[in-house]
Protein backbone atom coordinates (compact mmCIF):
# COMPACT_ATOMS: atom_id res chain seq x y z
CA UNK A 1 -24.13 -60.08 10.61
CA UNK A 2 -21.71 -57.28 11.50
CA UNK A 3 -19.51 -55.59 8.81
CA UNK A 4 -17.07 -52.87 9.60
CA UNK A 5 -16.58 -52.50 5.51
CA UNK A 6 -13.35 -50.05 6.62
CA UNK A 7 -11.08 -52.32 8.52
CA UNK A 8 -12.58 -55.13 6.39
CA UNK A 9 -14.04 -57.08 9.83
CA UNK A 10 -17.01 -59.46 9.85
CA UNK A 11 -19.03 -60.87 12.19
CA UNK A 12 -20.90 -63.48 11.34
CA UNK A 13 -22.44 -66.85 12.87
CA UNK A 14 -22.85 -69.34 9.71
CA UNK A 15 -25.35 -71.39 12.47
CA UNK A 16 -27.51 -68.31 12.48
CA UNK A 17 -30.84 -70.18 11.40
CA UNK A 18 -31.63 -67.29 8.98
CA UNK A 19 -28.16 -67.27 7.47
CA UNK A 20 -28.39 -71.68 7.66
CA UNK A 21 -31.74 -71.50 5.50
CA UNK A 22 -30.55 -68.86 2.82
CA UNK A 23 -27.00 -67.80 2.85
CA UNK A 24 -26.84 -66.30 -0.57
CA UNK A 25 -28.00 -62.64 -0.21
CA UNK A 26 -25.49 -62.52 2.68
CA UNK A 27 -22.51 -64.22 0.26
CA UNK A 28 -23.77 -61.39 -2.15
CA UNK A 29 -23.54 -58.27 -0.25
CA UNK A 30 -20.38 -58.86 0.92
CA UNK A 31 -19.09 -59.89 -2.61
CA UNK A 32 -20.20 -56.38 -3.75
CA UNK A 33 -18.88 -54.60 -0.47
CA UNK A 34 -16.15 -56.69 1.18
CA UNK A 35 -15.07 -59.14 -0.99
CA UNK A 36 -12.07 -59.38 1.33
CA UNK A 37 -13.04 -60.15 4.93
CA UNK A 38 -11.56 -61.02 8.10
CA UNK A 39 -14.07 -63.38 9.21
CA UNK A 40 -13.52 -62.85 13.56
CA UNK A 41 -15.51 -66.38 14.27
CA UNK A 42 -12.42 -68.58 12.64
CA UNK A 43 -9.65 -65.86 13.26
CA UNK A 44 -9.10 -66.27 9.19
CA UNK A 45 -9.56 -64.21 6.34
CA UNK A 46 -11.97 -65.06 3.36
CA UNK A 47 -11.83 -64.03 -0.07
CA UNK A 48 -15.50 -64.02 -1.27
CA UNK A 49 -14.62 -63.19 -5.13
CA UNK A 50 -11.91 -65.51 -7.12
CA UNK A 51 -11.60 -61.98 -9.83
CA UNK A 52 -8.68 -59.55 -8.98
CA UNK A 53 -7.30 -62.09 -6.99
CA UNK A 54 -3.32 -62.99 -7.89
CA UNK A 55 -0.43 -65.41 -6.30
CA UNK A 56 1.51 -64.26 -3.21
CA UNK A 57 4.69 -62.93 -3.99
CA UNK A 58 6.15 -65.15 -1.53
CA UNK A 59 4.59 -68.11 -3.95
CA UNK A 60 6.39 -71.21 -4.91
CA UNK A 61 6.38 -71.98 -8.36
CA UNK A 62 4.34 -75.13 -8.23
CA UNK A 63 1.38 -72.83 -6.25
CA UNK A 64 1.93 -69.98 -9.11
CA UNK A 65 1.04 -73.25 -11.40
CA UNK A 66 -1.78 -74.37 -9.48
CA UNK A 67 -3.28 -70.88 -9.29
CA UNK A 68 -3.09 -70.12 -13.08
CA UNK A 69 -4.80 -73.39 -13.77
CA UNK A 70 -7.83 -72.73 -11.21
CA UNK A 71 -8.06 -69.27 -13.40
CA UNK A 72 -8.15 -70.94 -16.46
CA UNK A 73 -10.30 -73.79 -15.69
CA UNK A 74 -13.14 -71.24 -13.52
CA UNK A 75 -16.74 -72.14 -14.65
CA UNK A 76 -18.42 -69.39 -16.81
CA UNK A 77 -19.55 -66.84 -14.95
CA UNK A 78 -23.46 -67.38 -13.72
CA UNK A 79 -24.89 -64.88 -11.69
């Protein structure tokens, strides 16, 4: 894995047979230092933390709805 924390750039095979067997202390450091990352494999961006997130301002109103109910309806915290 390759994490440029600055310009928020990750590099990362998920078929990487040591990332396949035990992905969590790689979903953990970059939930405590990018929780925000361009993932350059699938050209998309991934948001590794549902917390501080909020609805596009360019959001219709039925997506505002749907957002507000996934925040209400979250599981308990249980790290």
């Amino acid at each position: 894995m390759k994490l440029d924390t600055e310009s928020r750039r990750l590099s990362l095979n998920p078929r990487d047979p040591a990332f396949y067997q035990d992905p969590y202390p790689t979903y953990r450091r970059l939930q405590q230092e990018a929780p925000v990352v361009y993932w350059e494999e699938f050209e998309r961006w991934r948001f590794l933390r549902h917390t501080g997130t909020s609805p596009p301002s360019c959001a219709t109103a039925d997506s505002v709805a749907a957002w507000r109910i996934s925040r209400e309806s979250r599981p308990a915290n249980r790290c």
